[in-house]
Protein backbone atom coordinates (compact mmCIF):
# COMPACT_ATOMS: atom_id res chain seq x y z
CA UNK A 1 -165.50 37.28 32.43
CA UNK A 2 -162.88 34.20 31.38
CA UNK A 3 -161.42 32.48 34.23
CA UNK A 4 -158.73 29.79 33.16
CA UNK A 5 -157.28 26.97 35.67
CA UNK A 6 -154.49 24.39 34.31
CA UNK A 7 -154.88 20.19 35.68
CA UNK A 8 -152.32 17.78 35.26
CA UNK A 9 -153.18 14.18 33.92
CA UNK A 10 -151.06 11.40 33.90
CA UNK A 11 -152.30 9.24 31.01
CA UNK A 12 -154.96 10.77 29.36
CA UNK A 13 -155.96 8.33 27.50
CA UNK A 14 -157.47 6.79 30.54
CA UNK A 15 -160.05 9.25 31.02
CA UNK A 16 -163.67 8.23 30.55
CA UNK A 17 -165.49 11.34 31.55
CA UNK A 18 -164.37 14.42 32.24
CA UNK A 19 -167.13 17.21 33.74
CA UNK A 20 -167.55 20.57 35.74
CA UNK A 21 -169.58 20.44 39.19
CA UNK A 22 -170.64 24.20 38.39
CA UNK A 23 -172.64 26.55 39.88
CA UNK A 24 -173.17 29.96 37.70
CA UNK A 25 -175.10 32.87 36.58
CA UNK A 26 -176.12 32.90 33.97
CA UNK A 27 -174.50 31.52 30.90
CA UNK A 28 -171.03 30.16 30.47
CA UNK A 29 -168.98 28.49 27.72
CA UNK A 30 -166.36 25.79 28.42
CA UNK A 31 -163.14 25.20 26.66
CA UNK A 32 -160.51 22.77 27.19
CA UNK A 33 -157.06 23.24 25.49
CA UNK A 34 -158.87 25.83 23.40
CA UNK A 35 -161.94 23.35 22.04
CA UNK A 36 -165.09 24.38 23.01
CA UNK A 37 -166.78 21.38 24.86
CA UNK A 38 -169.84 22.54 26.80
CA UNK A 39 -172.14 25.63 27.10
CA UNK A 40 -175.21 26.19 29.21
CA UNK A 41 -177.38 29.03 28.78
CA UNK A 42 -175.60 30.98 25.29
CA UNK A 43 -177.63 30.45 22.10
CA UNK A 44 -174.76 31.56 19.81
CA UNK A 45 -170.87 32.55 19.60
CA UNK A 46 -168.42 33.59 21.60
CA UNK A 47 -166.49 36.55 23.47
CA UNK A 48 -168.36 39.73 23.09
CA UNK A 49 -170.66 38.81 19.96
CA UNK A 50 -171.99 36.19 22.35
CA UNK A 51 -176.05 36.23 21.56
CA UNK A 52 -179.20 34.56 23.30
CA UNK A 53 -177.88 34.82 27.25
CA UNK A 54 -180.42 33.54 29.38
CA UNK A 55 -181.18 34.01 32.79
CA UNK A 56 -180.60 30.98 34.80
CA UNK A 57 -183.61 30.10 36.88
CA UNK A 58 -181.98 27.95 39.81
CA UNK A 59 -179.64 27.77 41.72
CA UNK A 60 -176.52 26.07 42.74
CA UNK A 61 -174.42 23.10 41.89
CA UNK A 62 -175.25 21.30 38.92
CA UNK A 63 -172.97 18.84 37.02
CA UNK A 64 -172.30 19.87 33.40
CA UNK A 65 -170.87 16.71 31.49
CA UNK A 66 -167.95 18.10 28.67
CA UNK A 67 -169.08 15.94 26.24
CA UNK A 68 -166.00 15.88 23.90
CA UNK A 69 -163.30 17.10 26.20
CA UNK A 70 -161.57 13.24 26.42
CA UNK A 71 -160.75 13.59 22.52
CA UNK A 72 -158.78 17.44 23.16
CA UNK A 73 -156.99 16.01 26.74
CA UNK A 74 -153.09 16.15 26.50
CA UNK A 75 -150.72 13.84 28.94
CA UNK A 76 -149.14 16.38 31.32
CA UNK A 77 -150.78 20.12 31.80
CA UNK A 78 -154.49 20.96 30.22
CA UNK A 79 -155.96 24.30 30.45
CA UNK A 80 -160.03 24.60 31.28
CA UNK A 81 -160.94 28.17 30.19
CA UNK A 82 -164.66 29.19 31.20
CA UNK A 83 -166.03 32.15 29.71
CA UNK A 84 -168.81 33.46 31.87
CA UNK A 85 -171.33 35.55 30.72
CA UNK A 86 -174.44 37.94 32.52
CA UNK A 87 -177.91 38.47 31.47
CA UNK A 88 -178.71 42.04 31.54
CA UNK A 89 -182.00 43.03 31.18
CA UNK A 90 -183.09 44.29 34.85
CA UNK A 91 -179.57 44.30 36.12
CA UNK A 92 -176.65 42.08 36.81
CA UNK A 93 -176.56 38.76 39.02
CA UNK A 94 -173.21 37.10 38.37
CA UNK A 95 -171.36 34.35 40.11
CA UNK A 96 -169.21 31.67 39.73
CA UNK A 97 -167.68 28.43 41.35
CA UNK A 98 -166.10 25.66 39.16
CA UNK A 99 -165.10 21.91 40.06
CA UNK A 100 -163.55 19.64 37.74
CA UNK A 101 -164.76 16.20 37.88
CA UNK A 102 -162.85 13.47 36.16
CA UNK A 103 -163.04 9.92 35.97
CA UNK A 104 -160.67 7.32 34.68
């Protein structure tokens, strides 16, 4: 599953850290403005040649820092694009709730 959500900045050169207050199952990918900047839980690539999904053992919010995301940030409209992926040996848990977190 991809789920995509556009944000605004100002001046985005004033961003220090940008980061996701995520809680998922079981493996996602992050993208902003198209560069990947975080994944939890994916060994290797992307869309449906994805490999190494593992199951996610806890549960609920964590904060996932996106490293490199300050270097792809535009001033006006980003995009965030999340691609979410399921572990499916022994059938399919899958959830997800996003918040971006940015400071400046």
């Amino acid at each position: 599953m991809y789920a995509r959500a556009t944000f605004t900045i100002p001046q985005a050169d004033k961003v220090t850290e940008l980061g996701l207050w995520v809680d998922y199952a079981d493996g996602l990918v992050v993208h902003v403005n198209g560069h990947e900047v975080a994944r939890s839980n994916v060994g290797r690539s992307t869309g449906r040649n994805v490999q190494g999904v593992k199951v996610r053992e806890d549960a609920g919010f964590v904060y996932l820092p996106l490293g490199s995301a300050h270097k792809h940030l535009v001033d006006g409209v980003n995009v965030l694009a999340i691609e979410c992926h399921a572990h499916s040996e022994g059938g399919i848990d899958f959830g997800l709730d996003a918040r971006l977190w940015m400071e400046d």
